[in-house]
PDB file of N, CA and C in Angstrom:
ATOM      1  N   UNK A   1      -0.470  53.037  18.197  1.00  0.00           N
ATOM      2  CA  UNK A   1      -0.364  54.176  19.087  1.00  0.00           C
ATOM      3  C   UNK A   1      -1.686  54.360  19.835  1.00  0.00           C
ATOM      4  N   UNK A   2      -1.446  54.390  20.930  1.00  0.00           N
ATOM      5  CA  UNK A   2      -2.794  54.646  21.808  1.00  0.00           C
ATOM      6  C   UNK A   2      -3.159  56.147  21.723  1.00  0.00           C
ATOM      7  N   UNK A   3      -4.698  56.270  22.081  1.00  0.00           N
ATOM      8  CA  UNK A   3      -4.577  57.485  21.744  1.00  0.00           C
ATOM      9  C   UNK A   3      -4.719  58.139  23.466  1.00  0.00           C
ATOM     10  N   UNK A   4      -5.463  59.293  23.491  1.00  0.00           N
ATOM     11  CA  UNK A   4      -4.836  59.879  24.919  1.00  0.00           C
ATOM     12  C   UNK A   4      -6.869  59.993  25.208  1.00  0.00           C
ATOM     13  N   UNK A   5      -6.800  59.855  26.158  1.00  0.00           N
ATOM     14  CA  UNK A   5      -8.143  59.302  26.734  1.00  0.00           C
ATOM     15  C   UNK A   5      -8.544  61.006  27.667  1.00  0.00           C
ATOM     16  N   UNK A   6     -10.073  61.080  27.371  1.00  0.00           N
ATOM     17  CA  UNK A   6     -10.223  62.745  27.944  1.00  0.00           C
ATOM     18  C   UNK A   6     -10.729  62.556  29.320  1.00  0.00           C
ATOM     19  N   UNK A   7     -10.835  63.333  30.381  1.00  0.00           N
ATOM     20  CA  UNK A   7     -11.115  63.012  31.557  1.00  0.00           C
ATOM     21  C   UNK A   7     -12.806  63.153  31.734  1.00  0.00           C
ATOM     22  N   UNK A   8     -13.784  62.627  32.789  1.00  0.00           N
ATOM     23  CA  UNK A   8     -14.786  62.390  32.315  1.00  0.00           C
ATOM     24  C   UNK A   8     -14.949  63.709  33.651  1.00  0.00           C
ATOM     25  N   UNK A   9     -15.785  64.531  33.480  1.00  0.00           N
ATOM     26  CA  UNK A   9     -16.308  65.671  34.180  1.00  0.00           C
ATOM     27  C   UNK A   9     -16.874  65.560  35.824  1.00  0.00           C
ATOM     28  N   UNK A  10     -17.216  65.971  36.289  1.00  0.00           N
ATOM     29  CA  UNK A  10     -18.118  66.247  37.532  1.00  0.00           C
ATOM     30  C   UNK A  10     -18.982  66.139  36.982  1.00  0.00           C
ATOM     31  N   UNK A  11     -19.867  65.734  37.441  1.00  0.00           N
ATOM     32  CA  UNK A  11     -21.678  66.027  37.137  1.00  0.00           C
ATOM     33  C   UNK A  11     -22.342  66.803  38.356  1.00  0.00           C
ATOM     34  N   UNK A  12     -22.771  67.613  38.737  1.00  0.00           N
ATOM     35  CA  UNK A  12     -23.854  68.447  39.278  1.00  0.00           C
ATOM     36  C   UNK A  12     -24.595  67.290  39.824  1.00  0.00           C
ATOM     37  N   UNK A  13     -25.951  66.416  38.657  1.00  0.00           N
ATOM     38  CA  UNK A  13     -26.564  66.155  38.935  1.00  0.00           C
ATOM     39  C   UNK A  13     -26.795  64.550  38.063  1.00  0.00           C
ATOM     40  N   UNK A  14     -27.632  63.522  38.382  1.00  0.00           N
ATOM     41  CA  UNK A  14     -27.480  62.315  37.942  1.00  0.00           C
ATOM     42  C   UNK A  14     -28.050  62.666  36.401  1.00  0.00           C
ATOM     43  N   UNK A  15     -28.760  63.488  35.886  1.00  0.00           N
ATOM     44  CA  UNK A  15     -29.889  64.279  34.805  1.00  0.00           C
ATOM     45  C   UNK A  15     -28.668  64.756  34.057  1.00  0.00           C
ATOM     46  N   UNK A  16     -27.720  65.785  34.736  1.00  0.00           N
ATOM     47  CA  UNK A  16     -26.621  66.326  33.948  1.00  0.00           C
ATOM     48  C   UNK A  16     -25.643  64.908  33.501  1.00  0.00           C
ATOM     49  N   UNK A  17     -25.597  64.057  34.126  1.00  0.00           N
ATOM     50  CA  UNK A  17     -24.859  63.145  33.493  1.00  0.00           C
ATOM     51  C   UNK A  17     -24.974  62.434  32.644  1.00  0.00           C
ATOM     52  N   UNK A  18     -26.336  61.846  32.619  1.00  0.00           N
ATOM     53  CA  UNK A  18     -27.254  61.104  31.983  1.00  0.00           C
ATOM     54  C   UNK A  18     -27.245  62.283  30.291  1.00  0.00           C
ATOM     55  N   UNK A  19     -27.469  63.570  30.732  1.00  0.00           N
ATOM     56  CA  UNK A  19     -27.527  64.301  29.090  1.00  0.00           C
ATOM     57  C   UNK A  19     -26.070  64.001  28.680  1.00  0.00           C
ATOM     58  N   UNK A  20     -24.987  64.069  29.373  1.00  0.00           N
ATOM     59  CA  UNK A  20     -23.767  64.013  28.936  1.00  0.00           C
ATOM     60  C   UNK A  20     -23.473  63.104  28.230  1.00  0.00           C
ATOM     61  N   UNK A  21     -23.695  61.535  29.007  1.00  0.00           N
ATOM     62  CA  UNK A  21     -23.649  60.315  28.014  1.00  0.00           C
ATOM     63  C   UNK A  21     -24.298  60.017  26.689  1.00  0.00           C
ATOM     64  N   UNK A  22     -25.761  60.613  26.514  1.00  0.00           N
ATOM     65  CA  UNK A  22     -26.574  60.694  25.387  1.00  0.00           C
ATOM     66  C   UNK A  22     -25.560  61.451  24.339  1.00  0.00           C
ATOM     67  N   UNK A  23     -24.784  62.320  24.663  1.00  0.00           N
ATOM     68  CA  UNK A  23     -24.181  62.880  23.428  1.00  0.00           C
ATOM     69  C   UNK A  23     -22.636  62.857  23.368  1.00  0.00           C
ATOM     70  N   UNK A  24     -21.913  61.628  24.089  1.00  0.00           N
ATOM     71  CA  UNK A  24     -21.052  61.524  24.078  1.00  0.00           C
ATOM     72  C   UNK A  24     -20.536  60.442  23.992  1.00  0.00           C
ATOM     73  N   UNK A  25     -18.952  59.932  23.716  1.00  0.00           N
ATOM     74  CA  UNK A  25     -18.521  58.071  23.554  1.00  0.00           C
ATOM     75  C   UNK A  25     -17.817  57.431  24.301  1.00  0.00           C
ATOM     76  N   UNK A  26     -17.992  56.468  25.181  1.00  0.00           N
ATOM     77  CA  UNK A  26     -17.470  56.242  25.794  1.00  0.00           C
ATOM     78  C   UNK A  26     -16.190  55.818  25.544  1.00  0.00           C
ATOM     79  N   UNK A  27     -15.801  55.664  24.337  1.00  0.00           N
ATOM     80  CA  UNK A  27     -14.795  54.964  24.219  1.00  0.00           C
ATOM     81  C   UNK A  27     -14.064  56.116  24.053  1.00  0.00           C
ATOM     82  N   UNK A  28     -14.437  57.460  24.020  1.00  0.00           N
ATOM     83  CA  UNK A  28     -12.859  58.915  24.155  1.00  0.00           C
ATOM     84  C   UNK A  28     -12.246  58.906  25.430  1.00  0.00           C
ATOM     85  N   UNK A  29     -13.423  57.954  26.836  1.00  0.00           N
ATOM     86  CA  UNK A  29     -13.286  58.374  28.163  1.00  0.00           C
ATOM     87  C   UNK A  29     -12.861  56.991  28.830  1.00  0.00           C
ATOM     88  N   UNK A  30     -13.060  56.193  28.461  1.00  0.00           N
ATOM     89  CA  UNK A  30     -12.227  54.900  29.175  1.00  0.00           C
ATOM     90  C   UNK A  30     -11.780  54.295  27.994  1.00  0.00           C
ATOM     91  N   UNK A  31     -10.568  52.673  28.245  1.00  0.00           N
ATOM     92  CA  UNK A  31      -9.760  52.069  27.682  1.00  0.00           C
ATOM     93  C   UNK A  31     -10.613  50.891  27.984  1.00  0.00           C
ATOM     94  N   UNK A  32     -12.246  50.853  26.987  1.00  0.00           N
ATOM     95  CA  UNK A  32     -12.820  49.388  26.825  1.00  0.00           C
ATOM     96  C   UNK A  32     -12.229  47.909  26.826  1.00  0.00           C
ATOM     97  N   UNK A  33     -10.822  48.185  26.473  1.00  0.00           N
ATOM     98  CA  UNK A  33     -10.140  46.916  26.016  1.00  0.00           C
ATOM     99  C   UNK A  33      -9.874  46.403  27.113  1.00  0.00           C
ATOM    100  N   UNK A  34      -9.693  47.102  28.417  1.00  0.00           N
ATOM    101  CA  UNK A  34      -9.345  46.869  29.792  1.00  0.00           C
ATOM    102  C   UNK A  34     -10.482  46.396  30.661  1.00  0.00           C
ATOM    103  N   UNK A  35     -12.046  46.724  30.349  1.00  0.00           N
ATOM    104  CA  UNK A  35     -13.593  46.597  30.955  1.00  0.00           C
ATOM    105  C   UNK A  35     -13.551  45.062  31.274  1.00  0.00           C
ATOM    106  N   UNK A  36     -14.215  44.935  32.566  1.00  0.00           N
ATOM    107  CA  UNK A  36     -13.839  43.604  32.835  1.00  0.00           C
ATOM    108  C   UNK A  36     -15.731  43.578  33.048  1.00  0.00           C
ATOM    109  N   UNK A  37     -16.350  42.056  33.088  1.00  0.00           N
ATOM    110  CA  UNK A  37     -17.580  42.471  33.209  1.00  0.00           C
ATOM    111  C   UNK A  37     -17.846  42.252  34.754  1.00  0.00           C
ATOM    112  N   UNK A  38     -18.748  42.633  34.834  1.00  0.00           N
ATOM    113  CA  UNK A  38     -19.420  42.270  36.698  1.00  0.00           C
ATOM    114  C   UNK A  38     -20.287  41.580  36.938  1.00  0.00           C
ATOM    115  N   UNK A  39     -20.784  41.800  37.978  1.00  0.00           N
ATOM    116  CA  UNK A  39     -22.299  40.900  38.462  1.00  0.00           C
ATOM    117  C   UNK A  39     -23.004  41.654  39.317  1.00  0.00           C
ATOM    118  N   UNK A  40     -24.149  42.161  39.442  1.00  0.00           N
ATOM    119  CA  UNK A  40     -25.164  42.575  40.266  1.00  0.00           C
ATOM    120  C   UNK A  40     -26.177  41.656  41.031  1.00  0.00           C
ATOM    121  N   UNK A  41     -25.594  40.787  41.977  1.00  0.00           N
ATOM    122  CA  UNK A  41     -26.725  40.340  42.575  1.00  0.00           C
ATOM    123  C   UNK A  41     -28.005  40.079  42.962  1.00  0.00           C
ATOM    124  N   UNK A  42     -27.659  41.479  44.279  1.00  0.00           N
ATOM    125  CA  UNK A  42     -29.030  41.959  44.602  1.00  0.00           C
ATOM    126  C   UNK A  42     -29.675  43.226  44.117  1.00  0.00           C
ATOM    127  N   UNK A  43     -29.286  43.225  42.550  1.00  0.00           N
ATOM    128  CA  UNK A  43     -30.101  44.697  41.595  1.00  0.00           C
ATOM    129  C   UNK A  43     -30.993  44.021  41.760  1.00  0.00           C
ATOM    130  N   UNK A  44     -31.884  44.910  42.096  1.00  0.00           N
ATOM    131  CA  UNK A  44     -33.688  44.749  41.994  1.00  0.00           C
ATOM    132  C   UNK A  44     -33.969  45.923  40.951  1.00  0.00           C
ATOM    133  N   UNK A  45     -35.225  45.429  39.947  1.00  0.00           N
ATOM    134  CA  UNK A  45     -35.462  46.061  39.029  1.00  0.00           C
ATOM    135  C   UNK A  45     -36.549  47.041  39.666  1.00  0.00           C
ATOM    136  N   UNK A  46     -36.715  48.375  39.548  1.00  0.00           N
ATOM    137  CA  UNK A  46     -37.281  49.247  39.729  1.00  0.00           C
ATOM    138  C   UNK A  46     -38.999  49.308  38.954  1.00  0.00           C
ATOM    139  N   UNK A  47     -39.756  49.452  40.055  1.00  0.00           N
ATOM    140  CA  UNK A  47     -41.078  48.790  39.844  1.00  0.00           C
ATOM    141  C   UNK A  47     -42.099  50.241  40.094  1.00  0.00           C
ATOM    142  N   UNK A  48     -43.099  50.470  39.638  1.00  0.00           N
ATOM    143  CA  UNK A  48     -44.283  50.913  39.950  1.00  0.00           C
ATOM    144  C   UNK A  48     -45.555  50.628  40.111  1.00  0.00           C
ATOM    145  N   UNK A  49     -45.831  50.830  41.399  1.00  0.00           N
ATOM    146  CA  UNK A  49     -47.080  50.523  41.764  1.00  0.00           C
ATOM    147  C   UNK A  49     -48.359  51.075  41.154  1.00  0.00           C
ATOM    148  N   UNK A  50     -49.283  50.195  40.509  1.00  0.00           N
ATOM    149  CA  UNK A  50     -50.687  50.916  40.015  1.00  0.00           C
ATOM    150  C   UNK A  50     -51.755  50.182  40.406  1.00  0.00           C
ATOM    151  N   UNK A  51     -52.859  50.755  40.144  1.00  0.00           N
ATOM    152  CA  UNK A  51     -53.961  50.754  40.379  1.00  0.00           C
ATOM    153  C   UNK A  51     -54.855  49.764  39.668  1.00  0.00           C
ATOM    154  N   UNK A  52     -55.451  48.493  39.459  1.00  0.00           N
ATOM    155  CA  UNK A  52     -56.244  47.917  38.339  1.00  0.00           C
ATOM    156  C   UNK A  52     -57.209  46.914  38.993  1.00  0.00           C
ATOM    157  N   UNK A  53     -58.559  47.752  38.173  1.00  0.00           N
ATOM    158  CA  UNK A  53     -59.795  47.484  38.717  1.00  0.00           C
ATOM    159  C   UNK A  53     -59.727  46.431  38.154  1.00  0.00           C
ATOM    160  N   UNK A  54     -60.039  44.815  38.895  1.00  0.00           N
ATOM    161  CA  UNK A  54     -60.839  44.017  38.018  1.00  0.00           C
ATOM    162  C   UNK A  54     -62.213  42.952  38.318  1.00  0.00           C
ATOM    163  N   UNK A  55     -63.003  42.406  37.871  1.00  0.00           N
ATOM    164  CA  UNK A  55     -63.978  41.652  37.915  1.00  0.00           C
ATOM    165  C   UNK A  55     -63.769  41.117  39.126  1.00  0.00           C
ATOM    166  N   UNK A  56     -64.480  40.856  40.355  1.00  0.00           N
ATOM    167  CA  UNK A  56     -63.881  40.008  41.122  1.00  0.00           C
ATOM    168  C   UNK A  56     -63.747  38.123  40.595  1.00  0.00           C
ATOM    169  N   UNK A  57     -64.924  37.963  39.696  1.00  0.00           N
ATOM    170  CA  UNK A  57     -64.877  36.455  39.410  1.00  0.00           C
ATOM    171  C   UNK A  57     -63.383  36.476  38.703  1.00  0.00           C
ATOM    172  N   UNK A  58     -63.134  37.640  37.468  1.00  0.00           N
ATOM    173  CA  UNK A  58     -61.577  37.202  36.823  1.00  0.00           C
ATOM    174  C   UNK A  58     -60.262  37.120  37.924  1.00  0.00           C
ATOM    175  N   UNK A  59     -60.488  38.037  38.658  1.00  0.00           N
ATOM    176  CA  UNK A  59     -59.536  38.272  39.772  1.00  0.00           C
ATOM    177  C   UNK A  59     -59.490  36.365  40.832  1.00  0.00           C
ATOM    178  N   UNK A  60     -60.664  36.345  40.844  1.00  0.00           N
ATOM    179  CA  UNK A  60     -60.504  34.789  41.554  1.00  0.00           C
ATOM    180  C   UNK A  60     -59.900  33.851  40.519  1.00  0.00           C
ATOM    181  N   UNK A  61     -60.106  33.960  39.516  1.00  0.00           N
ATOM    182  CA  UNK A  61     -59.979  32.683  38.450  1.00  0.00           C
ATOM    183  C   UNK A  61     -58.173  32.675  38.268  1.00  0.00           C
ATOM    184  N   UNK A  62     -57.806  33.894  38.242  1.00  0.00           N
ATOM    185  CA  UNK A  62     -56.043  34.313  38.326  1.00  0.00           C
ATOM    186  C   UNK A  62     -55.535  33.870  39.915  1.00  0.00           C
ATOM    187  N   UNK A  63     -56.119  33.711  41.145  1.00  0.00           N
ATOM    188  CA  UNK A  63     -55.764  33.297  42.121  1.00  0.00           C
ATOM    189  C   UNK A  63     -55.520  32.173  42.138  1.00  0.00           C
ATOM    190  N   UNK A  64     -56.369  31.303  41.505  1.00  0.00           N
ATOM    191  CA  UNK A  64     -56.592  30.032  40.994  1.00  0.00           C
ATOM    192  C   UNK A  64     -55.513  29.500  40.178  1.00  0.00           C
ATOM    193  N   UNK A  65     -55.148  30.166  39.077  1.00  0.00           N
ATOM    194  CA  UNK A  65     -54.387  29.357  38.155  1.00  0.00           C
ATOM    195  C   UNK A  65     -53.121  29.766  39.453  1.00  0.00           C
ATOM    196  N   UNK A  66     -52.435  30.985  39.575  1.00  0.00           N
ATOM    197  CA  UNK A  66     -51.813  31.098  40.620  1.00  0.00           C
ATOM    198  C   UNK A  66     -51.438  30.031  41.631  1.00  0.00           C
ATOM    199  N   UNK A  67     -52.028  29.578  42.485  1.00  0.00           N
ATOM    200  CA  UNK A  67     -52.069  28.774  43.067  1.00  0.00           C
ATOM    201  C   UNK A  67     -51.687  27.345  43.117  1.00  0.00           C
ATOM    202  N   UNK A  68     -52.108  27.103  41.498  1.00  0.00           N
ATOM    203  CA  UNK A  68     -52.199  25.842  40.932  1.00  0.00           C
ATOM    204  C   UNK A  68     -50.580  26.275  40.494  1.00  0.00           C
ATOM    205  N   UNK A  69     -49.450  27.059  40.070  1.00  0.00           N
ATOM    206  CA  UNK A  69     -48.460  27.655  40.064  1.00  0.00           C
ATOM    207  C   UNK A  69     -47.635  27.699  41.266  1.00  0.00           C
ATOM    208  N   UNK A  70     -48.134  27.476  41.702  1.00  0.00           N
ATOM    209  CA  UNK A  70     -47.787  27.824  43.560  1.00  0.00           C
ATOM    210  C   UNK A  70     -47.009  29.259  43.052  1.00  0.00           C
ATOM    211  N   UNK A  71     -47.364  30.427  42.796  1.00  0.00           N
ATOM    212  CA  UNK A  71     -46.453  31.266  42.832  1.00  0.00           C
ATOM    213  C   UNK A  71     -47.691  33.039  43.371  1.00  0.00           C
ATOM    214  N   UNK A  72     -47.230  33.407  43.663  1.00  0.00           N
ATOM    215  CA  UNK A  72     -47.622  34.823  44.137  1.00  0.00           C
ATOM    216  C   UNK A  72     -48.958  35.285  42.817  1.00  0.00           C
ATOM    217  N   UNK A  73     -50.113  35.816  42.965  1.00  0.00           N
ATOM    218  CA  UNK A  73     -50.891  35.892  41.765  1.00  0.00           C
ATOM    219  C   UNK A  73     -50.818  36.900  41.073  1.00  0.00           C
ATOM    220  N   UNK A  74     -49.963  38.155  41.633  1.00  0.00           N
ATOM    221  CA  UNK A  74     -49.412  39.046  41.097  1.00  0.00           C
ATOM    222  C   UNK A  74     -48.141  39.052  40.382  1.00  0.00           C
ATOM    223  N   UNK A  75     -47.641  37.910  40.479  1.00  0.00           N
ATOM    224  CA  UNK A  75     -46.011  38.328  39.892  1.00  0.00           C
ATOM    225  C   UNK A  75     -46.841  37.246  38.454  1.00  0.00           C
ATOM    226  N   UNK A  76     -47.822  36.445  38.729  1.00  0.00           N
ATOM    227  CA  UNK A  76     -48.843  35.666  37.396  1.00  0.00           C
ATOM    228  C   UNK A  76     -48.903  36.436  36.516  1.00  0.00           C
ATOM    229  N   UNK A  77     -49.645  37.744  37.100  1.00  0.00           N
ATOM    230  CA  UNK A  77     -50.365  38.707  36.092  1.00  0.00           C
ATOM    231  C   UNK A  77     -49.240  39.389  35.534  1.00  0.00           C
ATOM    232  N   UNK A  78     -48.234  39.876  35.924  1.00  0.00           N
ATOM    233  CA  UNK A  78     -46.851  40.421  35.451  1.00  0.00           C
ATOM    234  C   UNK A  78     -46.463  39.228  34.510  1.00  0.00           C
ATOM    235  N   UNK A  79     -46.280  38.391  34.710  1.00  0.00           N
ATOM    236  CA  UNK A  79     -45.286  36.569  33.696  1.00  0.00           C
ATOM    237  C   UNK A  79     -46.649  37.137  32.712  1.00  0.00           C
ATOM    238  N   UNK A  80     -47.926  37.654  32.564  1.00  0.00           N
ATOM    239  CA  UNK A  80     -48.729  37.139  31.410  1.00  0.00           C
ATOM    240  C   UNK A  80     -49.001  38.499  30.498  1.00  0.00           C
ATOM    241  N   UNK A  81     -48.543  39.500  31.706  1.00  0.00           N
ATOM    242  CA  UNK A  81     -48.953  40.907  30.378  1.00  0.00           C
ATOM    243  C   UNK A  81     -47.304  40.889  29.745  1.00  0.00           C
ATOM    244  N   UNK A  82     -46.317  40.445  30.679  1.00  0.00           N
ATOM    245  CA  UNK A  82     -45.003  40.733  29.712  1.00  0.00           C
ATOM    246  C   UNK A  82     -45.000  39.633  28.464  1.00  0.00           C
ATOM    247  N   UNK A  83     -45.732  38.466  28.387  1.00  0.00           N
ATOM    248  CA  UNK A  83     -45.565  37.207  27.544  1.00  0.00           C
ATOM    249  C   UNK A  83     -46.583  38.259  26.390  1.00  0.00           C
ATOM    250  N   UNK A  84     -47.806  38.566  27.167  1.00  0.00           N
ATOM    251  CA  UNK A  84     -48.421  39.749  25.640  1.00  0.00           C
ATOM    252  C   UNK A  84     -47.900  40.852  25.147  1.00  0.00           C
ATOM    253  N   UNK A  85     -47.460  41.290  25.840  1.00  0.00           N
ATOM    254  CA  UNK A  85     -46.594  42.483  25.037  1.00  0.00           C
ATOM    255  C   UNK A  85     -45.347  42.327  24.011  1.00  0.00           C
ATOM    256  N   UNK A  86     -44.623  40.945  24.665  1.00  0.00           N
ATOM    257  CA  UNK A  86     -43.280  40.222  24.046  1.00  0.00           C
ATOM    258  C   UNK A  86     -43.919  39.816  22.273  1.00  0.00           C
ATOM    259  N   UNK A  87     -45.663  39.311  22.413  1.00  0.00           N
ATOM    260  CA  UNK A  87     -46.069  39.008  21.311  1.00  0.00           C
ATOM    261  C   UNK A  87     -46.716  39.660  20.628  1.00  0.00           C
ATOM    262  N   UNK A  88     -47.134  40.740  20.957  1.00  0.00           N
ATOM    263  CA  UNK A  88     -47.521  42.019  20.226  1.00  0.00           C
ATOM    264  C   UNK A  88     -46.322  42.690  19.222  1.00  0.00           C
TER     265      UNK A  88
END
């Protein structure tokens, strides 16, 4: 017997929805068995820009390996703090 599925609300706001899901299941509000999966293409992951002072000689020496990478020397320094943090 299936059971009877509850309707999922209005939200006000993306915050009001977001609290809603934290304390609620999805599976009272859709028929999972039916979820088909998708694909997101062009999702771009949501980034923040900061600020970081460094040495200019270290800053050259990362241009360098960069380079020798052929790849951008910033997306370097991103591939090497996420590889330290992954090993922390």
């Amino acid at each position: 017997m299936k059971k009877k599925l509850k309707t999922v609300p209005k939200f006000r706001s993306e915050a009001e929805e977001r609290a809603f899901w934290e304390s609620h299941d999805t599976a009272d509000y859709f028929d999972l068995s039916k979820a088909q999966r998708v694909r997101f293409p062009n999702l771009k992951l949501s980034t923040t820009a900061i600020s970081l002072r460094l040495p200019q000689g270290l800053l050259d020496r990362i241009k360098i390996a960069a380079n020798k990478r052929d790849v951008p020397y910033q997306s370097l320094i991103k591939v090497w703090l996420a590889e330290k943090v992954d090993t922390e």
